[in-house]
Protein backbone atom coordinates (compact mmCIF):
# COMPACT_ATOMS: atom_id res chain seq x y z
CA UNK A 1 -15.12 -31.16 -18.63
CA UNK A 2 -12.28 -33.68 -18.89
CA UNK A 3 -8.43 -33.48 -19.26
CA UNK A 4 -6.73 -29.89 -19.88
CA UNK A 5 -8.05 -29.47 -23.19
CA UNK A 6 -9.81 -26.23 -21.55
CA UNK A 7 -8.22 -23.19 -19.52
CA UNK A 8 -9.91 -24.51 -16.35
CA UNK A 9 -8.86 -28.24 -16.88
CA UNK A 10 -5.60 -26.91 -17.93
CA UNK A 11 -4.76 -25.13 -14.44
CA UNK A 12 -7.01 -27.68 -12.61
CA UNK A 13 -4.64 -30.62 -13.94
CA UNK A 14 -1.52 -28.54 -12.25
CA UNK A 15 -3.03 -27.60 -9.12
CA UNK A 16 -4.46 -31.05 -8.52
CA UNK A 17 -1.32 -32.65 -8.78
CA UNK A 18 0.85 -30.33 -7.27
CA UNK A 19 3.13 -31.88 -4.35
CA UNK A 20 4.65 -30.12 -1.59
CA UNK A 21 8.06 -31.70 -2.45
CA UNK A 22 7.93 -29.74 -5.50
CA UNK A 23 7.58 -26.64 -4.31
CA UNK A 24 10.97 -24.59 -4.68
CA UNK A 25 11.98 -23.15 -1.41
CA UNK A 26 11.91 -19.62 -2.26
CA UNK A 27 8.25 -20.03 -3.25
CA UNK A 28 7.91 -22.24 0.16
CA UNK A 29 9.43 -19.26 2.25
CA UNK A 30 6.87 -16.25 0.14
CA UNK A 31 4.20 -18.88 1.09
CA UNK A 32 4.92 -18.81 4.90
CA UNK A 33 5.77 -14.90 5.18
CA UNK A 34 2.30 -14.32 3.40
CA UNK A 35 0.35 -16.48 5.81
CA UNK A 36 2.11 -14.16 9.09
CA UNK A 37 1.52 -11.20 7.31
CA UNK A 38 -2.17 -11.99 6.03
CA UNK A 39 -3.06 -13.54 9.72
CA UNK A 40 -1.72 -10.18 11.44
CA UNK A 41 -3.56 -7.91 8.95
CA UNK A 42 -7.12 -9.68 9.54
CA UNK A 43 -6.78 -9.15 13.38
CA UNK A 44 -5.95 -5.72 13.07
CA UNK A 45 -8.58 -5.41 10.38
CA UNK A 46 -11.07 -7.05 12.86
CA UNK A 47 -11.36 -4.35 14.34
CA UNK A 48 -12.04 -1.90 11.35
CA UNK A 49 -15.76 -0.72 11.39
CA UNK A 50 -16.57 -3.08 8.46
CA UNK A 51 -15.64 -5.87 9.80
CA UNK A 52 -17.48 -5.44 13.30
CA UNK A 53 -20.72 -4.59 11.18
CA UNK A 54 -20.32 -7.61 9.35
CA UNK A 55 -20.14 -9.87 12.17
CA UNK A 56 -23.30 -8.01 13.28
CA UNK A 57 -24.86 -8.91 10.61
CA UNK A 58 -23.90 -12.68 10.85
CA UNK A 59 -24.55 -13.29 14.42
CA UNK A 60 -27.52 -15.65 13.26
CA UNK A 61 -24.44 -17.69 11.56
CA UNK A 62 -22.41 -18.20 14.62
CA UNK A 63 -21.92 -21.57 16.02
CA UNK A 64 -19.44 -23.14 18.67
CA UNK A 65 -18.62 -26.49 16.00
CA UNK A 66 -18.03 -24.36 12.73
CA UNK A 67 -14.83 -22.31 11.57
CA UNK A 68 -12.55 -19.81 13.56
CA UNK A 69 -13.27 -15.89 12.88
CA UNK A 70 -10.25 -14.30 13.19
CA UNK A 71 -9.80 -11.67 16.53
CA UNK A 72 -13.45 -12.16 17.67
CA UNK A 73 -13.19 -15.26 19.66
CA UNK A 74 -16.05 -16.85 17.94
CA UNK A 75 -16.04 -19.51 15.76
CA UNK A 76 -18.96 -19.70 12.63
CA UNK A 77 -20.27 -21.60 9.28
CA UNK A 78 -17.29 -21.98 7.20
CA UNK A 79 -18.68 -19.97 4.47
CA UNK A 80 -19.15 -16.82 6.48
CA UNK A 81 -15.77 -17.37 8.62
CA UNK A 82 -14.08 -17.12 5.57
CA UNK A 83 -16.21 -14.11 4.74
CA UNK A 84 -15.57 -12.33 7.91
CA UNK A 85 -12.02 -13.17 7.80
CA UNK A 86 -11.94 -12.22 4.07
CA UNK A 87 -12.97 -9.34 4.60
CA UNK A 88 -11.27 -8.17 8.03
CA UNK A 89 -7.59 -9.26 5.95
CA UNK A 90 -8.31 -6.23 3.00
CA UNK A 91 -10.11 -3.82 5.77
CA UNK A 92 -7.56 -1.74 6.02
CA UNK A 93 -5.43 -2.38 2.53
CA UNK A 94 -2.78 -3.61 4.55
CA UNK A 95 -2.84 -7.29 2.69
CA UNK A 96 -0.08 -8.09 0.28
CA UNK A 97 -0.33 -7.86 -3.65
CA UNK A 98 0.42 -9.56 -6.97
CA UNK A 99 1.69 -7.74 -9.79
CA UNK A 100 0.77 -10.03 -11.91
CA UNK A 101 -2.72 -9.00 -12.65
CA UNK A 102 -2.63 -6.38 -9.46
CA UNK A 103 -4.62 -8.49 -7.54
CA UNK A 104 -5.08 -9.03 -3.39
CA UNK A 105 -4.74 -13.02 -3.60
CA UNK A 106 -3.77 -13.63 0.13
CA UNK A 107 -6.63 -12.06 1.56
CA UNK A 108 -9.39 -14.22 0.06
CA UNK A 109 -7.24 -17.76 -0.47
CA UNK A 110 -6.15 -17.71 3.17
CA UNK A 111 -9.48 -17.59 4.44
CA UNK A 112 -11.30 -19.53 1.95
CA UNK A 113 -8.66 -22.10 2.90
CA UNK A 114 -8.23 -22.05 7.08
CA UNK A 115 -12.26 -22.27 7.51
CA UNK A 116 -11.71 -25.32 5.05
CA UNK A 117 -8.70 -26.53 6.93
CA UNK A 118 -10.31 -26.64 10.53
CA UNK A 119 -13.26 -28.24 8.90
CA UNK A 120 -11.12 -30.82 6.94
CA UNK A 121 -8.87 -31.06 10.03
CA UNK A 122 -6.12 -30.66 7.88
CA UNK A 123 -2.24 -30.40 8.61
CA UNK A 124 0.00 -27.63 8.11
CA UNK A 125 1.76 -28.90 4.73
CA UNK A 126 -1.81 -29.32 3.34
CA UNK A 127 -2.39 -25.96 4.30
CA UNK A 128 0.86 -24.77 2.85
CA UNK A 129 1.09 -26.42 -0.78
CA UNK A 130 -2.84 -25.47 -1.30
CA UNK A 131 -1.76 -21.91 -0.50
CA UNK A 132 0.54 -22.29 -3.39
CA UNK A 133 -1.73 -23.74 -5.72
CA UNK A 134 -4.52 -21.35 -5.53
CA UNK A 135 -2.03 -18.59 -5.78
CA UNK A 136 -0.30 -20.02 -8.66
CA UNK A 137 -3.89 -20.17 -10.37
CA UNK A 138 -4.97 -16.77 -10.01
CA UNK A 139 -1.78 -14.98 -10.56
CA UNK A 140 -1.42 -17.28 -13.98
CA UNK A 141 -5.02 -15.81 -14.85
CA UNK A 142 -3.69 -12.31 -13.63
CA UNK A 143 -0.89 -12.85 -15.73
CA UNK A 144 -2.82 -13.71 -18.80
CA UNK A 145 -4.91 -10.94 -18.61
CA UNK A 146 -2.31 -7.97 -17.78
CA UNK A 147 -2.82 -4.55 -16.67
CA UNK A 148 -5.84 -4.06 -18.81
CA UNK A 149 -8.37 -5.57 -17.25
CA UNK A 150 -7.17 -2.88 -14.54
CA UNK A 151 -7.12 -0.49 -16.69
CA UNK A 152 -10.83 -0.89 -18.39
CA UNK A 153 -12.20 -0.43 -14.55
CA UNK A 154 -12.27 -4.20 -12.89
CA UNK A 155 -10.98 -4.59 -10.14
CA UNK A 156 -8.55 -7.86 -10.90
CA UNK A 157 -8.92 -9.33 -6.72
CA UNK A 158 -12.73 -9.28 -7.24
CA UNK A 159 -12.57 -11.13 -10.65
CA UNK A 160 -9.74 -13.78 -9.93
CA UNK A 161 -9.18 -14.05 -6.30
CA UNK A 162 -12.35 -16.49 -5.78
CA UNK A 163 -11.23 -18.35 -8.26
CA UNK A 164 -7.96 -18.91 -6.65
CA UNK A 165 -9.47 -19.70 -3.24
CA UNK A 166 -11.66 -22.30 -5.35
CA UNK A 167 -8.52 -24.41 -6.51
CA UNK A 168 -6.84 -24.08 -3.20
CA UNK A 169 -9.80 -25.35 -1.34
CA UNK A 170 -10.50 -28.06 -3.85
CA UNK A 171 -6.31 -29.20 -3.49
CA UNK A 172 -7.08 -29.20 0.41
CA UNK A 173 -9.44 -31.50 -0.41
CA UNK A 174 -7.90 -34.28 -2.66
CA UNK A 175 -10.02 -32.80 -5.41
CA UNK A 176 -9.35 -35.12 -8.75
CA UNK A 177 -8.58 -32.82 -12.01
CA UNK A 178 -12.03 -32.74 -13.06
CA UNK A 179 -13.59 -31.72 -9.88
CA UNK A 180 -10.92 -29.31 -9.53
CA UNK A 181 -11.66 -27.77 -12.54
CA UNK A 182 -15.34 -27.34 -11.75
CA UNK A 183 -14.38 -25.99 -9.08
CA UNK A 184 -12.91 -23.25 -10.79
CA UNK A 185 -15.71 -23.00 -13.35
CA UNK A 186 -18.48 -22.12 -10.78
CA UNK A 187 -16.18 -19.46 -9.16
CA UNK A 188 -15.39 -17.90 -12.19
CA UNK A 189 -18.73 -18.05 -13.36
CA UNK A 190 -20.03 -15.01 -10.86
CA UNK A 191 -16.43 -13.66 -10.46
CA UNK A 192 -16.17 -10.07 -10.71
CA UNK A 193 -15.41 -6.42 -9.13
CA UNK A 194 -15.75 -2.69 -10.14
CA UNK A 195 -13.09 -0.64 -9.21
CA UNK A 196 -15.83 1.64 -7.88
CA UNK A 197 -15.73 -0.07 -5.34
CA UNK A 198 -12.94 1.89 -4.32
CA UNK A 199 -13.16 4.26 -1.06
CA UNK A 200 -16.01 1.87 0.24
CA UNK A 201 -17.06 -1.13 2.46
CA UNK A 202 -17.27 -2.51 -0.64
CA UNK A 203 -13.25 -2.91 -1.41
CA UNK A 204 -12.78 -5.20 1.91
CA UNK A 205 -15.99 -6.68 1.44
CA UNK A 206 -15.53 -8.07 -1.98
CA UNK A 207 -12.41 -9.93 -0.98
CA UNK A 208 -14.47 -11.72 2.11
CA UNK A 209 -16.80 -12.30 -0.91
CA UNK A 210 -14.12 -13.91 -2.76
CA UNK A 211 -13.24 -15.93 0.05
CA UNK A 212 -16.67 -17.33 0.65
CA UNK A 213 -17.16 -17.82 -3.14
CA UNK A 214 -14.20 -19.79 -3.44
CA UNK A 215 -14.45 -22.14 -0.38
CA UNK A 216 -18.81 -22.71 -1.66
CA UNK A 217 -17.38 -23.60 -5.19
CA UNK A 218 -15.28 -26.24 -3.91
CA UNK A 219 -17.89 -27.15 -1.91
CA UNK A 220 -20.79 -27.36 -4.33
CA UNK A 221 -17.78 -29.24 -7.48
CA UNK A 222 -17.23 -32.24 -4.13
CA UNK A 223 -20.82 -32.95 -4.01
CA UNK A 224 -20.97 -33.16 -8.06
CA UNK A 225 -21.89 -29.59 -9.35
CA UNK A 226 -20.26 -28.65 -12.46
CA UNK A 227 -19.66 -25.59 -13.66
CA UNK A 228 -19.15 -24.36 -18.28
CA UNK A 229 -16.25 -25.90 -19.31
CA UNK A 230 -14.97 -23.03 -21.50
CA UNK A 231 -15.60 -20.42 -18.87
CA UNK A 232 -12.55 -18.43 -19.44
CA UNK A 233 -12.48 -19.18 -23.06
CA UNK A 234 -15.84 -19.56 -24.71
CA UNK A 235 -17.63 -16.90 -26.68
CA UNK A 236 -19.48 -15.13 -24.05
CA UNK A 237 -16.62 -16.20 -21.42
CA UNK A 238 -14.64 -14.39 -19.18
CA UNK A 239 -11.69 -13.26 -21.25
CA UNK A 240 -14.24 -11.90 -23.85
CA UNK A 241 -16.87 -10.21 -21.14
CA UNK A 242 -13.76 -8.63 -19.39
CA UNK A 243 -12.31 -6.76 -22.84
CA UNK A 244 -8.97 -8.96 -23.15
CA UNK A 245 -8.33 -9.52 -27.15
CA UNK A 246 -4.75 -9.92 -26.12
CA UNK A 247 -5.11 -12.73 -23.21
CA UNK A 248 -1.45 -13.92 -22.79
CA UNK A 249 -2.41 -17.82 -22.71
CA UNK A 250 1.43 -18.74 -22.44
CA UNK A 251 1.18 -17.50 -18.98
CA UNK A 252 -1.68 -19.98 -18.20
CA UNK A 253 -0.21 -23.07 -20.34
CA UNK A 254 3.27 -22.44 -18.19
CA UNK A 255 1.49 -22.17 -14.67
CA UNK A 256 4.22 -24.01 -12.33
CA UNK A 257 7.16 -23.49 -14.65
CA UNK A 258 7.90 -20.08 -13.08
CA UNK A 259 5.84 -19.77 -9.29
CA UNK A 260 4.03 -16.35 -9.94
CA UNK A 261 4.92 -16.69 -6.17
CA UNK A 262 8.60 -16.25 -7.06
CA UNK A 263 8.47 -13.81 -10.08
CA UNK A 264 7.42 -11.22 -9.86
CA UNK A 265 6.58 -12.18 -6.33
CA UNK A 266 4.04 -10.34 -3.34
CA UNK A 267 4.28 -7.11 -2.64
CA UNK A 268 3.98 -6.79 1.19
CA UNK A 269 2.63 -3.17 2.72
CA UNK A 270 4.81 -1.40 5.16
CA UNK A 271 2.05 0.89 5.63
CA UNK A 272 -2.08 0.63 5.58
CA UNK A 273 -2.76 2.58 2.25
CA UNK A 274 -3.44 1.79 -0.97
CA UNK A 275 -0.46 0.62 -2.54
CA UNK A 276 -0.63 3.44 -4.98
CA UNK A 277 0.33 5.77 -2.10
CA UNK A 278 3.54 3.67 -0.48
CA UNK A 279 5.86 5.02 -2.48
CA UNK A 280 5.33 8.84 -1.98
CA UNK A 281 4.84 7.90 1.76
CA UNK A 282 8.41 6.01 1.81
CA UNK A 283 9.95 8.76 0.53
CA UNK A 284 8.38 10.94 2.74
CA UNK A 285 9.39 9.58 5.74
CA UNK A 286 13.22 8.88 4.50
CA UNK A 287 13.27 12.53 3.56
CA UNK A 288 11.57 13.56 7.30
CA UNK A 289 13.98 11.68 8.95
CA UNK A 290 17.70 11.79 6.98
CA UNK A 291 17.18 15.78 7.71
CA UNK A 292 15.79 15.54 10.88
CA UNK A 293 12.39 17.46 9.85
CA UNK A 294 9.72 18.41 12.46
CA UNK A 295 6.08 18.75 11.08
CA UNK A 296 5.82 22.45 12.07
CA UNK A 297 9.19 22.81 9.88
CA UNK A 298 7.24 21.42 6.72
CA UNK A 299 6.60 24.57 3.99
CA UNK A 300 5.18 22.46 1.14
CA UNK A 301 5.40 18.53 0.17
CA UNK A 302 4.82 18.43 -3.44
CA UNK A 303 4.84 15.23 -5.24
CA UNK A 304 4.93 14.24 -9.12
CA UNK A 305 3.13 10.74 -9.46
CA UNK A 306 2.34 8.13 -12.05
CA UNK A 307 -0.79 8.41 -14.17
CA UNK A 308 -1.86 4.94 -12.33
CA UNK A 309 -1.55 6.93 -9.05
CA UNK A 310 -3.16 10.04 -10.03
CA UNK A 311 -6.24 7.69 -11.21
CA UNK A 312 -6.52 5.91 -7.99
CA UNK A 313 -6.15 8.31 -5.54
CA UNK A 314 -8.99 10.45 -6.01
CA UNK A 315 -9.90 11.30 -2.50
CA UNK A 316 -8.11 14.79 -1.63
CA UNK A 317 -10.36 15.69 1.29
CA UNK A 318 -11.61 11.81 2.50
CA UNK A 319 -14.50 11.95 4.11
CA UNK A 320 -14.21 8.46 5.75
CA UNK A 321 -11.14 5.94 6.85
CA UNK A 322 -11.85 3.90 3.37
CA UNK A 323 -11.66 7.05 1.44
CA UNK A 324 -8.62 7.99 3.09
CA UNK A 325 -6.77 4.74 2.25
CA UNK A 326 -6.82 6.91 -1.29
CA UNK A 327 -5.70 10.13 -0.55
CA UNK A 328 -2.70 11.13 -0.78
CA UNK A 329 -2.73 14.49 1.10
CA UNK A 330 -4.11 12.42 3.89
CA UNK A 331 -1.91 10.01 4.10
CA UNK A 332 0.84 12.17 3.58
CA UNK A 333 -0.45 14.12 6.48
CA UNK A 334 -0.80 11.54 8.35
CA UNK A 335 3.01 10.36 8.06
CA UNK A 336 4.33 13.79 8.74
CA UNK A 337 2.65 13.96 12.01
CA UNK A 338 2.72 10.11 13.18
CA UNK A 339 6.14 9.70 11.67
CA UNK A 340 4.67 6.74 9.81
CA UNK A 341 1.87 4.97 9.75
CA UNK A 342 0.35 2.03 11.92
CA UNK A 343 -2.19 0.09 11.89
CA UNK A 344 -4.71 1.63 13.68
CA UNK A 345 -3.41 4.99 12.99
CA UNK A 346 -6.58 5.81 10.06
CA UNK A 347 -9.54 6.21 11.93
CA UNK A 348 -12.73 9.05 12.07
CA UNK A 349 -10.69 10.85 14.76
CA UNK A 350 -7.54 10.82 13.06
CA UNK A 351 -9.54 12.50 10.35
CA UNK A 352 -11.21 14.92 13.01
CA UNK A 353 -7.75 15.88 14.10
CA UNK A 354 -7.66 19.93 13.17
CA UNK A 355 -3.51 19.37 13.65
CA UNK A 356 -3.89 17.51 10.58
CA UNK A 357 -5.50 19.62 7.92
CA UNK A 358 -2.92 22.44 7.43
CA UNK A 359 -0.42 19.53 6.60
CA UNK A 360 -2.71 17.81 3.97
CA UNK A 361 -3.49 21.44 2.57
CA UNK A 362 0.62 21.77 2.23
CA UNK A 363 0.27 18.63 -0.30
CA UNK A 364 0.42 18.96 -3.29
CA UNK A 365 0.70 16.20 -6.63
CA UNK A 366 0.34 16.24 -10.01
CA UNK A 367 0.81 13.40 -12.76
CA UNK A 368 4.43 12.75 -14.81
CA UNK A 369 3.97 10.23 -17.25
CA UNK A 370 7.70 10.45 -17.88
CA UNK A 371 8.72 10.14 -14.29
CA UNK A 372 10.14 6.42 -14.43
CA UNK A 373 9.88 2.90 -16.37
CA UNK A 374 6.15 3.11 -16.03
CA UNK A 375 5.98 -0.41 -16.88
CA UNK A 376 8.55 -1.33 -14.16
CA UNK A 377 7.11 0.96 -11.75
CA UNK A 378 3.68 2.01 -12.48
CA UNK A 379 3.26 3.42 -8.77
CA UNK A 380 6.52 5.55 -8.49
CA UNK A 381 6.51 9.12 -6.86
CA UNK A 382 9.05 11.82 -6.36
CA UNK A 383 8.46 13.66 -3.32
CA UNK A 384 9.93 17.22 -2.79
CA UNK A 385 9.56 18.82 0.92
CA UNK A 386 9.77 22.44 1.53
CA UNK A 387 11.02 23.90 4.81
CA UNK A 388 9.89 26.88 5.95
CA UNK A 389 13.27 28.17 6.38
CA UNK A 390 13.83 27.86 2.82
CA UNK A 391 15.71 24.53 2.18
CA UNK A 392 14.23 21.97 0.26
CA UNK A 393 15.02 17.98 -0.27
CA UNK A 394 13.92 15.81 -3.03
CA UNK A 395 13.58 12.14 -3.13
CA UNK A 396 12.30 9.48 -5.64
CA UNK A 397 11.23 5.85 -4.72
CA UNK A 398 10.22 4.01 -7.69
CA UNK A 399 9.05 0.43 -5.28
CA UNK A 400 8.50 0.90 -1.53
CA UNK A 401 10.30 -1.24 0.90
CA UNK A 402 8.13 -4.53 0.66
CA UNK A 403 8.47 -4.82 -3.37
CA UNK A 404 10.25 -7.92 -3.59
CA UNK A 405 12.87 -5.71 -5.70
CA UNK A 406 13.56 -4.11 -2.21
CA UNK A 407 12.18 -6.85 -0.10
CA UNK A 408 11.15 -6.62 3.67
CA UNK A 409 13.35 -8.26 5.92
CA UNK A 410 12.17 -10.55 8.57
CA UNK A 411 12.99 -8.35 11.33
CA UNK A 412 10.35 -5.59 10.22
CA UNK A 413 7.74 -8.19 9.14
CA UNK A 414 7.75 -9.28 12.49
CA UNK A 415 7.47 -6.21 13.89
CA UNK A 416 4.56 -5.41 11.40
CA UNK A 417 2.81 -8.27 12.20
CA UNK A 418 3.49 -7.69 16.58
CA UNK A 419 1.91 -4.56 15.41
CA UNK A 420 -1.13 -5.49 14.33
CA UNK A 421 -1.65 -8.60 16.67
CA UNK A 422 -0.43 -7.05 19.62
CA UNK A 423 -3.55 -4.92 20.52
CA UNK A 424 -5.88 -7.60 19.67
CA UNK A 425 -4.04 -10.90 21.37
CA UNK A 426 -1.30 -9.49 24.34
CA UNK A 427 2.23 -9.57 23.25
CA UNK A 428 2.94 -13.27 24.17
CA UNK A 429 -0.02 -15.01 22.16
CA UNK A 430 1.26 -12.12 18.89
CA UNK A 431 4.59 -13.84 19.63
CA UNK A 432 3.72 -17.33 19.54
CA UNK A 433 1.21 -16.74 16.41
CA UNK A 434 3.91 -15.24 14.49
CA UNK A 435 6.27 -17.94 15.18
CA UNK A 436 3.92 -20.76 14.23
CA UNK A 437 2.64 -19.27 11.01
CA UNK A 438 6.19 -18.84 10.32
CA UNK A 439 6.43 -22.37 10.05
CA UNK A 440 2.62 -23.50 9.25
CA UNK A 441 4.12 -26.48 6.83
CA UNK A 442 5.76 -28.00 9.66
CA UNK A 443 2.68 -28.10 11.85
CA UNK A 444 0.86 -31.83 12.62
CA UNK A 445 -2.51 -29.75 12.94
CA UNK A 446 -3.31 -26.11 12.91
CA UNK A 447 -5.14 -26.15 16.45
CA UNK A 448 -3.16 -24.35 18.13
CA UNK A 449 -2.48 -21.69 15.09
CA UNK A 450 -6.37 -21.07 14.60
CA UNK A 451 -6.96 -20.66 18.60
CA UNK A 452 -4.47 -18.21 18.87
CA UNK A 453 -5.72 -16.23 15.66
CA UNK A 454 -8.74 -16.51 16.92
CA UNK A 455 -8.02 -14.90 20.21
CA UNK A 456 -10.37 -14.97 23.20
């Protein structure tokens, strides 16, 4: 495998020589927001039930020279630190997105890429422009490959996440082109996900999976492994395997032209659910609060929703905090009576609460393919709520706050990301994290970053 003459080698040559001077400073600040935000949702995450069973499961792992896990005050092997941390980041589905492709790319390149960084004792601008460079790989294959591979039942994060951990490692590194592109080739030759997974350990799970694959790939392509050189484009490769006749190879072959980081940009959660759910939630809450609404005032909160919505959400009565990340009654429910929702506000006795189910069985939804630009806004909802005095109020939010059409400002990130650090690290450390991974390209070393996620 040598020169770009092949998909890999292609985005391999790009990441390998991409410089942090080059990085526009729009895609510089996306890059530092995403490392706050994905750092604050992997401590609140650590404490998720999934998370503290995997670290159960990995105590023989632990070890007091290897990689920081995020919230447990434990350090282990750099393969399953970036696992754990993988995997406490999408516990709760409160990790940013990628519309191009729909994939969770912070959650598994971050971690793939600090348990490398402590390792490699690297310095926050490393750090930083590897960040980019695995993003900018596996939103360019998310790009290529559209909504489709969605749509046919992968699950994009589980196919192309890995990969973009691989490259981000392997730019950490020094990696040259060609071991850069092997790199990629061994993580994309086991990438995958079902979107079965969804409503299970599985979801958060596959991302620390992703992570781990990633940083192991650029492990294995350093010590001279190589991977198929038309892995993406061969015969039995994964454009073929994963249904895509129409692969979009433009979006590959301009990777760096346009920063997928910039356009169309991360998505960043104001609220713990799916993604699918934001927008009826939004609305929701605007509606609850412009007319002053109690919950024992609420009649009926019907909602029309896009077909992508009524697909994923498929959990009306959840039977378990991952199945409620995909329900909208729940989560519905849940706003109405929290008047929001936090970070640790889904859990088995929120869904014990008895307050809770006459709200959820107020909810009603139904699909409108003809509700908005489904292209534009595939997860749009109109929410109409019903007093019991009669009046009713109707509101439509096509992109939750967080879209980078109607972009979070700094003031609430922070205070999502004091909100999920907070209970894990006291409000000073939170603080001080928040204001260094604000900054991580201007750190000399990430010591004191990595101690402070990594709480005591």
């Amino acid at each position: 495998m040598t020169g770009s003459d092949t998909v890999a080698g292609g985005l391999a040559a790009w990441a390998a020589g991409l410089e942090a001077k080059a990085i526009p400073d729009d895609v510089l600040e996306t890059a530092r927001r995403a490392i706050a935000d994905t750092l604050a949702v992997a401590l609140a995450g650590s404490r998720a039930p999934v998370a503290s069973k995997l670290l159960s499961a990995s105590d023989s792992d632990l070890r007091a020279d290897g990689a920081s896990v995020i919230g447990r005050g434990c350090k282990a092997r750099p393969e399953t630190a970036a696992l754990l941390n993988g995997t406490a980041a999408h516990a709760l589905d409160f990790d940013d997105t990628c519309f191009a492709g729909i994939v969770h790319g912070s959650a598994a390149i971050l971690p793939a890429l600090l348990a490398a960084a402590e390792t490699e004792g690297a310095d926050g601008r490393a750090l930083v422009t590897a960040f980019v460079a695995g993003s900018e790989v596996a939103y360019s294959l998310g790009a290529a490959l559209g909504p489709g591979l969605y749509d046919r039942g992968w699950w994009p994060t589980g196919c192309l996440a890995g990969i973009g951990a691989a490259a981000a490692v392997a730019r950490l590194q020094g990696a040259s082109p060609e071991a850069m592109a092997h790199a990629i080739a061994l993580a994309a030759a086991h990438s995958g996900g079902l979107r079965a997974i969804h409503g299970s350990d599985a979801k958060p799970i596959l991302v620390g999976r992703a992570a781990e694959a990633g940083l192991r790939s650029a492990l294995m392509a350093r010590q001279g492994l190589t991977g198929p050189g038309r892995v993406f484009e061969g015969a039995n490769g994964v454009f073929a395997l994963m249904g895509a006749d129409d692969v979009n190879l433009d979006a590959i072959e301009g990777v760096g032209q346009v920063f997928k980081l910039s356009e169309p940009g991360l998505v960043v959660k104001p609220y713990p659910v799916c993604s699918c759910a934001m927008q009826a939630v939004e609305a929701l809450c605007r509606l609850m609060a412009e007319h002053d609404v109690a919950p024992g005032q609420i009649a009926g909160i019907d909602c029309a929703v896009t077909p992508m919505v009524a697909a994923t959400l498929r959990f009306d009565r959840p039977a378990s905090p991952v199945e409620a990340i995909f329900s909208l009654p729940f989560t519905l429910a849940l706003a109405a009576a929290h008047d929001g929702i936090g970070p640790y506000d889904i859990t088995e006795a929120a869904l014990a609460d008895p307050g809770l189910r006459p709200l959820m069985d107020k909810v009603s939804y139904r699909e409108e393919a003809c509700l908005t630009d489904l292209a534009a806004y595939p997860e749009a909802a109109r929410v109409a709520l019903t007093l019991s005095d009669g009046r009713s109020f109707e509101r439509q939010v096509d992109c939750a706050t967080g879209d980078p059409r109607t972009p979070m400002p700094d003031a609430a990130l922070q205070a999502k990301v004091l909100a999920c650090a907070e209970p894990v690290l006291g409000s000073a450390a939170a603080g001080r994290l928040h204001a260094l991974a604000r900054r991580a390209d201007d750190l000399p070393d990430l010591s004191e970053m990595m101690a402070l996620a990594r709480g005591g």
